[in-house]
N, C-alpha and C. Protein backbone atom coordinates (compact mmCIF):
# COMPACT_ATOMS: atom_id res chain seq x y z
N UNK A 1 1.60 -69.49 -19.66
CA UNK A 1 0.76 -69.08 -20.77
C UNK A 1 -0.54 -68.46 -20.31
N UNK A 2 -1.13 -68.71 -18.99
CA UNK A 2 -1.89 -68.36 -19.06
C UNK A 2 -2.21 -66.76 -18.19
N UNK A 3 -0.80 -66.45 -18.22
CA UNK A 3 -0.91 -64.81 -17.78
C UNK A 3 -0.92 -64.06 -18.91
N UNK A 4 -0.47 -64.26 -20.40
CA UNK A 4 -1.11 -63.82 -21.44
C UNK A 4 -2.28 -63.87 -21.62
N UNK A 5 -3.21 -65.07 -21.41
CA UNK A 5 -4.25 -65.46 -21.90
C UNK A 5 -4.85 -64.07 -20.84
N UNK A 6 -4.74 -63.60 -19.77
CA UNK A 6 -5.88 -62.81 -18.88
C UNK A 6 -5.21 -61.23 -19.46
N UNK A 7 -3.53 -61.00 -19.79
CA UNK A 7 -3.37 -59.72 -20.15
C UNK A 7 -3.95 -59.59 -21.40
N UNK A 8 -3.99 -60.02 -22.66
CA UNK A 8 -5.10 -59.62 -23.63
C UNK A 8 -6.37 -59.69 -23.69
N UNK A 9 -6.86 -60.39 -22.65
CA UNK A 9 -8.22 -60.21 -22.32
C UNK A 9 -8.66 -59.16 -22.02
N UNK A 10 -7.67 -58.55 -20.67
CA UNK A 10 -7.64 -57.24 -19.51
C UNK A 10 -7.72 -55.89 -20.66
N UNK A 11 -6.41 -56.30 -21.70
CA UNK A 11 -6.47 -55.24 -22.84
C UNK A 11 -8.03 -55.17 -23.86
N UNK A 12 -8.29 -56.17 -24.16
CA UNK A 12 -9.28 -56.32 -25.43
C UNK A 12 -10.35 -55.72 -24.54
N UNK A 13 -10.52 -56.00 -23.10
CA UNK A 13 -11.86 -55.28 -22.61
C UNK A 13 -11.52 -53.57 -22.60
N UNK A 14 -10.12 -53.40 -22.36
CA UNK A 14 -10.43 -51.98 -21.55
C UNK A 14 -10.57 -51.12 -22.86
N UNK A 15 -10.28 -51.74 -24.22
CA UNK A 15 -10.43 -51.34 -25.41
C UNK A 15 -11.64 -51.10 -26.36
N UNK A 16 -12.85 -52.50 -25.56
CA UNK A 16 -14.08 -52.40 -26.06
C UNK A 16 -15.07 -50.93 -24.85
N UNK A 17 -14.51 -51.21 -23.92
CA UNK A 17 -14.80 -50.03 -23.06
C UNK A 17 -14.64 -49.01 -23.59
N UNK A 18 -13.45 -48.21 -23.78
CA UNK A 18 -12.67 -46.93 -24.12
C UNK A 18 -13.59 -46.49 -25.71
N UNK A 19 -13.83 -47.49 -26.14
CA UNK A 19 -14.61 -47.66 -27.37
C UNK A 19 -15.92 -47.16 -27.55
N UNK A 20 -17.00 -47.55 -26.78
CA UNK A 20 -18.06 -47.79 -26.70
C UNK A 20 -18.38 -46.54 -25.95
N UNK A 21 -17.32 -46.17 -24.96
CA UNK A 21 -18.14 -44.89 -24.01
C UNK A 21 -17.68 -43.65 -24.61
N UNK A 22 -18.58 -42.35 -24.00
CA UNK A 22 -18.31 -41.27 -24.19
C UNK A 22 -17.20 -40.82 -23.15
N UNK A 23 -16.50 -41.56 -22.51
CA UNK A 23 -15.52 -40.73 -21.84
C UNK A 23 -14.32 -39.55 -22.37
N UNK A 24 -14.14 -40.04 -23.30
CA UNK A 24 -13.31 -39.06 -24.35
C UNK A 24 -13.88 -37.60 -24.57
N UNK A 25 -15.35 -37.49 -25.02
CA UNK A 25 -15.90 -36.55 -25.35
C UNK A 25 -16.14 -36.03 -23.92
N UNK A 26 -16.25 -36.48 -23.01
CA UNK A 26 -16.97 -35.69 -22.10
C UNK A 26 -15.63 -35.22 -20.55
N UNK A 27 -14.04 -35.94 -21.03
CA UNK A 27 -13.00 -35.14 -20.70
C UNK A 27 -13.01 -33.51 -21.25
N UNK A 28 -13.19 -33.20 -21.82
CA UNK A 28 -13.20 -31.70 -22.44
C UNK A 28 -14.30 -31.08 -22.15
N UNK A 29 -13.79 -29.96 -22.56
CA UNK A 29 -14.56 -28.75 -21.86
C UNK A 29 -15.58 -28.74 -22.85
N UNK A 30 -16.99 -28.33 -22.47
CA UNK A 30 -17.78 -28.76 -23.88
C UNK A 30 -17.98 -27.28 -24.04
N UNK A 31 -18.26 -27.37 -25.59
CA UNK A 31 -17.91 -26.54 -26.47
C UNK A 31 -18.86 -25.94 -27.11
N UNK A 32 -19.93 -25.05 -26.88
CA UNK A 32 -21.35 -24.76 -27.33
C UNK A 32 -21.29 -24.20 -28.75
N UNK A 33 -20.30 -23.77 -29.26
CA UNK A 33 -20.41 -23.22 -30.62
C UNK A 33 -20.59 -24.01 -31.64
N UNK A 34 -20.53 -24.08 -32.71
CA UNK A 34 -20.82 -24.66 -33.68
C UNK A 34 -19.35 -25.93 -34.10
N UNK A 35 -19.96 -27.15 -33.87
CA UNK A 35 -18.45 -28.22 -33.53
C UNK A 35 -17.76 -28.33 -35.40
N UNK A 36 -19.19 -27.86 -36.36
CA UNK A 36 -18.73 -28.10 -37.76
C UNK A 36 -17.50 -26.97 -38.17
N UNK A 37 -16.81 -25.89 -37.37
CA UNK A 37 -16.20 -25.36 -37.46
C UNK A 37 -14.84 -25.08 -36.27
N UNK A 38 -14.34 -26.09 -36.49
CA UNK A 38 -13.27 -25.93 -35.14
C UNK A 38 -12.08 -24.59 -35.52
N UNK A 39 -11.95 -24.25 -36.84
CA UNK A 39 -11.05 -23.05 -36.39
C UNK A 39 -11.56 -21.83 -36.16
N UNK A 40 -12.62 -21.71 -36.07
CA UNK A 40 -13.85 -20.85 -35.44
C UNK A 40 -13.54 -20.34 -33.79
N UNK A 41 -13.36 -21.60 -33.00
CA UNK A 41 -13.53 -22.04 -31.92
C UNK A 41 -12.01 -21.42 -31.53
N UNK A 42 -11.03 -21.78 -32.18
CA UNK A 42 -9.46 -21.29 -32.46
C UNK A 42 -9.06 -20.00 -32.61
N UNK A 43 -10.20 -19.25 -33.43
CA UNK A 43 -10.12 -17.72 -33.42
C UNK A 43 -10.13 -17.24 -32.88
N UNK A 44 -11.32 -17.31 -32.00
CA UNK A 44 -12.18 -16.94 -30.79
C UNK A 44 -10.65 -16.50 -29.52
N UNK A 45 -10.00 -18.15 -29.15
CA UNK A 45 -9.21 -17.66 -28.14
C UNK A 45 -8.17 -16.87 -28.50
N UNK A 46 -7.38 -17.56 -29.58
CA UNK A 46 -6.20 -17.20 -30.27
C UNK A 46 -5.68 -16.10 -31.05
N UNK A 47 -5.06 -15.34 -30.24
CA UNK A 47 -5.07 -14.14 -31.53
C UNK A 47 -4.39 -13.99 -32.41
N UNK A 48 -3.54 -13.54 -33.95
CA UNK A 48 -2.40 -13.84 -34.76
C UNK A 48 -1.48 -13.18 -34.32
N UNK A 49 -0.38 -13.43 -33.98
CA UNK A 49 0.84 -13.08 -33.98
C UNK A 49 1.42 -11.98 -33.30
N UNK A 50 0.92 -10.88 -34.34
CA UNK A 50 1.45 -9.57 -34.75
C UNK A 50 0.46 -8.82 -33.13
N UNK A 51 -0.54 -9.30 -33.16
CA UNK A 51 -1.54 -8.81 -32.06
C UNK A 51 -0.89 -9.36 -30.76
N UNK A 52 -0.71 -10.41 -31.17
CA UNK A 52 -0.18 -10.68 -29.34
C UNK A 52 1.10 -10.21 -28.87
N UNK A 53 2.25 -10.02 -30.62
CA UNK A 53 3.65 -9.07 -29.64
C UNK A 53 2.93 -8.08 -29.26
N UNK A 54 2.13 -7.14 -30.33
CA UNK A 54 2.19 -5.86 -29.74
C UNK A 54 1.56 -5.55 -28.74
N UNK A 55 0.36 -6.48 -28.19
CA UNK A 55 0.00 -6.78 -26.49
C UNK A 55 1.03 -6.77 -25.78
N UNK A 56 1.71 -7.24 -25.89
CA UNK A 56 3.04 -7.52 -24.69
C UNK A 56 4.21 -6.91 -24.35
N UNK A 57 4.27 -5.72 -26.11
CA UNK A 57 5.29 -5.33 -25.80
C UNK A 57 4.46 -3.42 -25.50
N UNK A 58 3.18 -3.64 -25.65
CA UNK A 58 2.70 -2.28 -25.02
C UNK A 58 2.75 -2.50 -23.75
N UNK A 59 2.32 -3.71 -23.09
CA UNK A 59 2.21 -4.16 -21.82
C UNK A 59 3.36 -4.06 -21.04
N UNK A 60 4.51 -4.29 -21.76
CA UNK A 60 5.94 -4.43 -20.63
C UNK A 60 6.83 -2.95 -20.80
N UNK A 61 5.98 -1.85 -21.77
CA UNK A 61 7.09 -0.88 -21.96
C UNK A 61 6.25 0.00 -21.27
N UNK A 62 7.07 0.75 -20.37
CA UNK A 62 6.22 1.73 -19.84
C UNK A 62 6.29 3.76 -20.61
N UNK A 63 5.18 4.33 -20.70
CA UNK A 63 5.36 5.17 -21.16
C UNK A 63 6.30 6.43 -20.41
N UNK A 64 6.68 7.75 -21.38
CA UNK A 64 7.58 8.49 -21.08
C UNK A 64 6.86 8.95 -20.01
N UNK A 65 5.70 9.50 -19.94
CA UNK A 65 4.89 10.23 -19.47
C UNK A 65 4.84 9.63 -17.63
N UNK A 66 4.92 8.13 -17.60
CA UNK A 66 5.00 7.31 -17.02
C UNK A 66 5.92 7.90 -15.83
N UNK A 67 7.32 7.69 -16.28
CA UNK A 67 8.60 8.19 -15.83
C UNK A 67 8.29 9.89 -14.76
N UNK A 68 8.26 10.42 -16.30
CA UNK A 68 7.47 11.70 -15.64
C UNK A 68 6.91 12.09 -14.64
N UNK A 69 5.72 11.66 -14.29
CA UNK A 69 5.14 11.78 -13.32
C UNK A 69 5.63 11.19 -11.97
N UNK A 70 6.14 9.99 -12.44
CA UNK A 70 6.99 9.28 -11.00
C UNK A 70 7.85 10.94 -10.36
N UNK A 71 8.97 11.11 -11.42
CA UNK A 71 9.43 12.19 -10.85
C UNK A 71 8.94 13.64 -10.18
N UNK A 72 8.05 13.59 -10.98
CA UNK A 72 7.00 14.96 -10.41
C UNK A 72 6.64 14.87 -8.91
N UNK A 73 6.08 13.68 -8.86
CA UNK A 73 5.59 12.77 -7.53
C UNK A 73 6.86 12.63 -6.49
N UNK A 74 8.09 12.42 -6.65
CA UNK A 74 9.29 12.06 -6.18
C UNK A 74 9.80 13.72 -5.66
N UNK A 75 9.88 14.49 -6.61
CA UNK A 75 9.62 16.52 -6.27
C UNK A 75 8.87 16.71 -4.96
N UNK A 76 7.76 16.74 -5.65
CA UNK A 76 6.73 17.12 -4.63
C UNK A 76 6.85 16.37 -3.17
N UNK A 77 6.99 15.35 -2.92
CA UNK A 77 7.29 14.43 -1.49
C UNK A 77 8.26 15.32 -0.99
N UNK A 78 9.84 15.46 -1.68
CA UNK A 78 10.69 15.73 -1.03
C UNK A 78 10.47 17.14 -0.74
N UNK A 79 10.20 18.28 -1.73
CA UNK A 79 9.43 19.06 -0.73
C UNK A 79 8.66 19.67 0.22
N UNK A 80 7.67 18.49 0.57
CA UNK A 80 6.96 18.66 1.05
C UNK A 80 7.05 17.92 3.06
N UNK A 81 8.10 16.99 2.50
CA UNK A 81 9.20 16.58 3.41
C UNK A 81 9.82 18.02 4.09
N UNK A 82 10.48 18.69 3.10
CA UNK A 82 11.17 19.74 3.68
C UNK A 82 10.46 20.64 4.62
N UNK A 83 9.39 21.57 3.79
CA UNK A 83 8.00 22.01 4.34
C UNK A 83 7.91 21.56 5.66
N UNK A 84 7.31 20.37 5.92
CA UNK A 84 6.83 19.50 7.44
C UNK A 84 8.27 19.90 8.44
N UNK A 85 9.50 19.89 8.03
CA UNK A 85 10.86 20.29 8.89
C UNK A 85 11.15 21.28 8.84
N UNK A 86 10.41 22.11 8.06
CA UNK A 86 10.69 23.72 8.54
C UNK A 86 10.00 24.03 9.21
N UNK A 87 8.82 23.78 9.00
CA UNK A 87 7.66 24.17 9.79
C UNK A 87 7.78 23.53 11.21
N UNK A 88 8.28 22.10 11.86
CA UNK A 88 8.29 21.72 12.63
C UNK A 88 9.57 22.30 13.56
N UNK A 89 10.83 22.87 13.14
CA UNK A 89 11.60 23.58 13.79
C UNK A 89 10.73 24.35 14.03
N UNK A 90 10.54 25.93 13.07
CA UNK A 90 9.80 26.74 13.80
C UNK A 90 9.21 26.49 14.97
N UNK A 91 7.88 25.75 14.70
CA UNK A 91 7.20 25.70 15.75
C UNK A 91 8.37 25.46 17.22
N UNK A 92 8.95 24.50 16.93
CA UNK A 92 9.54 24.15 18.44
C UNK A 92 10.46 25.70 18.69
N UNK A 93 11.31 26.22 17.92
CA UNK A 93 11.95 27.43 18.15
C UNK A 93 10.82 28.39 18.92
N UNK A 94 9.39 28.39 18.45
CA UNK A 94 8.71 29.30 19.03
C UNK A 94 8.21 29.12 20.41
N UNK A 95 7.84 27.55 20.50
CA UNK A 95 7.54 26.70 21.71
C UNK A 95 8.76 27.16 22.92
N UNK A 96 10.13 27.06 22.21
CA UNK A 96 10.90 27.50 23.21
C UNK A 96 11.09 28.76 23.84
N UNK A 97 10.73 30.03 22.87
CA UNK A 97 10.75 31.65 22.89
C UNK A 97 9.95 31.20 23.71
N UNK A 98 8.63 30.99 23.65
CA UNK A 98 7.30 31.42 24.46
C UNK A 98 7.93 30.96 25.85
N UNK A 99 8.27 29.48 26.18
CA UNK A 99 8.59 29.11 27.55
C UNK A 99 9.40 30.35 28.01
N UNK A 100 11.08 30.45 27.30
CA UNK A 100 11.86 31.47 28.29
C UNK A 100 10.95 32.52 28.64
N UNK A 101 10.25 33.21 27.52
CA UNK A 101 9.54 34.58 27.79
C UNK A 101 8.61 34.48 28.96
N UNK A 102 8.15 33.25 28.91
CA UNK A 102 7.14 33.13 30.30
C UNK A 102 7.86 32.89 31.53
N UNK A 103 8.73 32.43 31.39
CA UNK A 103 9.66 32.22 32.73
C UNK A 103 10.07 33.30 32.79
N UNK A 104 10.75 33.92 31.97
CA UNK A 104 11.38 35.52 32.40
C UNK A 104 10.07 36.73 32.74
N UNK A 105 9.20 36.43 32.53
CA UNK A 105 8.35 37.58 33.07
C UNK A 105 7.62 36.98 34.53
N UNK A 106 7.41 35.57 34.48
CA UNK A 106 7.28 35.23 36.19
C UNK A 106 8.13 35.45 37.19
N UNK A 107 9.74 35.24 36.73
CA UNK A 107 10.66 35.64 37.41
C UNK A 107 10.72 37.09 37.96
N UNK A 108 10.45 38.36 37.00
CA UNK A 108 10.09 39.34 36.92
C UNK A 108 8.67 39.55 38.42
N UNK A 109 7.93 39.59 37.54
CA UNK A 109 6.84 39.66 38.52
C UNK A 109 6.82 39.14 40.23
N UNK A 110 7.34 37.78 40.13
CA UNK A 110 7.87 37.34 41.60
C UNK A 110 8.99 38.70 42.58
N UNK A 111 10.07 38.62 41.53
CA UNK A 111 10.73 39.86 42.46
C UNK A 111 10.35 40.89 42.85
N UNK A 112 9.13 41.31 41.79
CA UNK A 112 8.45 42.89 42.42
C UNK A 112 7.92 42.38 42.86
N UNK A 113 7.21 41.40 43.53
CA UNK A 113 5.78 41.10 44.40
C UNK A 113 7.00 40.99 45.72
N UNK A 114 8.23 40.47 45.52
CA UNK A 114 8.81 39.71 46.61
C UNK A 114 9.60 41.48 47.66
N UNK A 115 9.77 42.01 46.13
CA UNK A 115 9.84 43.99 46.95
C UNK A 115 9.16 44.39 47.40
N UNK A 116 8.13 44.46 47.04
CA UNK A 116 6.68 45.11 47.34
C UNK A 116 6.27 44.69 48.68
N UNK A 117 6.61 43.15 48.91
CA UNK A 117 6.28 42.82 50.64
C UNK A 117 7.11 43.26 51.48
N UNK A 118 8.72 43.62 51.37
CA UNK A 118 9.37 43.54 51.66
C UNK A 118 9.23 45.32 52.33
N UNK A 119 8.99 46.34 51.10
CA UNK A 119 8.90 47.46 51.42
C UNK A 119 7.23 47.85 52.22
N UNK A 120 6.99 46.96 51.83
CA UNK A 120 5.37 47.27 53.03
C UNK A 120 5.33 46.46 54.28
N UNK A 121 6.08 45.75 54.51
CA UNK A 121 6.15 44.82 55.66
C UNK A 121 6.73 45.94 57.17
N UNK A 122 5.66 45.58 57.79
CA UNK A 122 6.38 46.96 58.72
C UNK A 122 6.13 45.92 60.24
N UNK A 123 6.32 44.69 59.64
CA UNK A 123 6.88 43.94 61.67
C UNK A 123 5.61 43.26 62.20
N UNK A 124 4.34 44.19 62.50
CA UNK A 124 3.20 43.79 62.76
C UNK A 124 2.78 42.43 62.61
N UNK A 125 2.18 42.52 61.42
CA UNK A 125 1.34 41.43 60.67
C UNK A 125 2.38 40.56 60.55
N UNK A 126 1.59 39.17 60.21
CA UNK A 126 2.82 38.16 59.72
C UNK A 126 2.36 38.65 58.31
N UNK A 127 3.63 38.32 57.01
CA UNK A 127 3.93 38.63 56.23
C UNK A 127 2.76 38.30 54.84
N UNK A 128 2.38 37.26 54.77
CA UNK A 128 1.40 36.41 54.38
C UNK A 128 -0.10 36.04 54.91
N UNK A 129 -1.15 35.95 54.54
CA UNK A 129 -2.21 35.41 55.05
C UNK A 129 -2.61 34.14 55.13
N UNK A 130 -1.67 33.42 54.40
CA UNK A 130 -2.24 31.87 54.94
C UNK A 130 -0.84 31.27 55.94
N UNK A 131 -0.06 32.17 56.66
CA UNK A 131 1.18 31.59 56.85
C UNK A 131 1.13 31.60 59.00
N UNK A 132 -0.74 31.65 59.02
CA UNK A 132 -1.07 31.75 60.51
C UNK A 132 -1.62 30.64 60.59
């Protein structure tokens, strides 16, 4: 009996407690507006109905225009993709002209320089000047 006697005690206090204090009021967020009007306070966050589908459903639908431009944007890349690979062959096609052309005119030039000693070389001299 006498573990009743201390559980309604334990209760009747935590009841004159819970009672007496402001803990209740001061769990919540306090509320500076005017407390004599709580659906005031309700307005404020809450909007009716009709306002909040059409928030959500402007929000989740995207416009035509939308679409549009993606594709415009999606155009332009891939051309411009293309562009960068035309342009980047060229260049190397030209990179390569220029090399042969330079090799074929050194090649050139070497053989007449390599005649030219050949037909002026008359035995004497050594052939070259740094080759003493």
């Amino acid at each position: 009996m006498s573990w009743t006697r201390v559980f309604v005690l334990a209760l009747l206090t935590t009841l004159l407690i819970l009672t007496f204090s402001s803990v209740g009021e001061n769990a919540a967020v306090r509320d500076d507006s005017n407390a004599a009007d709580p659906k005031g306070a309700a307005r404020q966050v809450f909007v009716p109905e009709s306002d909040a589908s059409n928030f959500f459903k402007h929000r989740g639908r995207r416009s035509v225009r939308y679409y549009e431009l993606q594709a415009e944007q999606r155009v332009r890349l891939a051309a411009d993709k293309r562009r960068r690979d035309y342009n980047e062959e060229q260049r190397d096609e030209y990179e390569n002209y220029v090399e042969e052309e330079r090799d074929e005119v050194n090649e050139r030039s070497r053989e007449t320089n390599e005649q030219l000693r050949e037909f002026h070389y008359d035995g004497i001299y050594p052939r070259y000047f740094w080759s003493h």
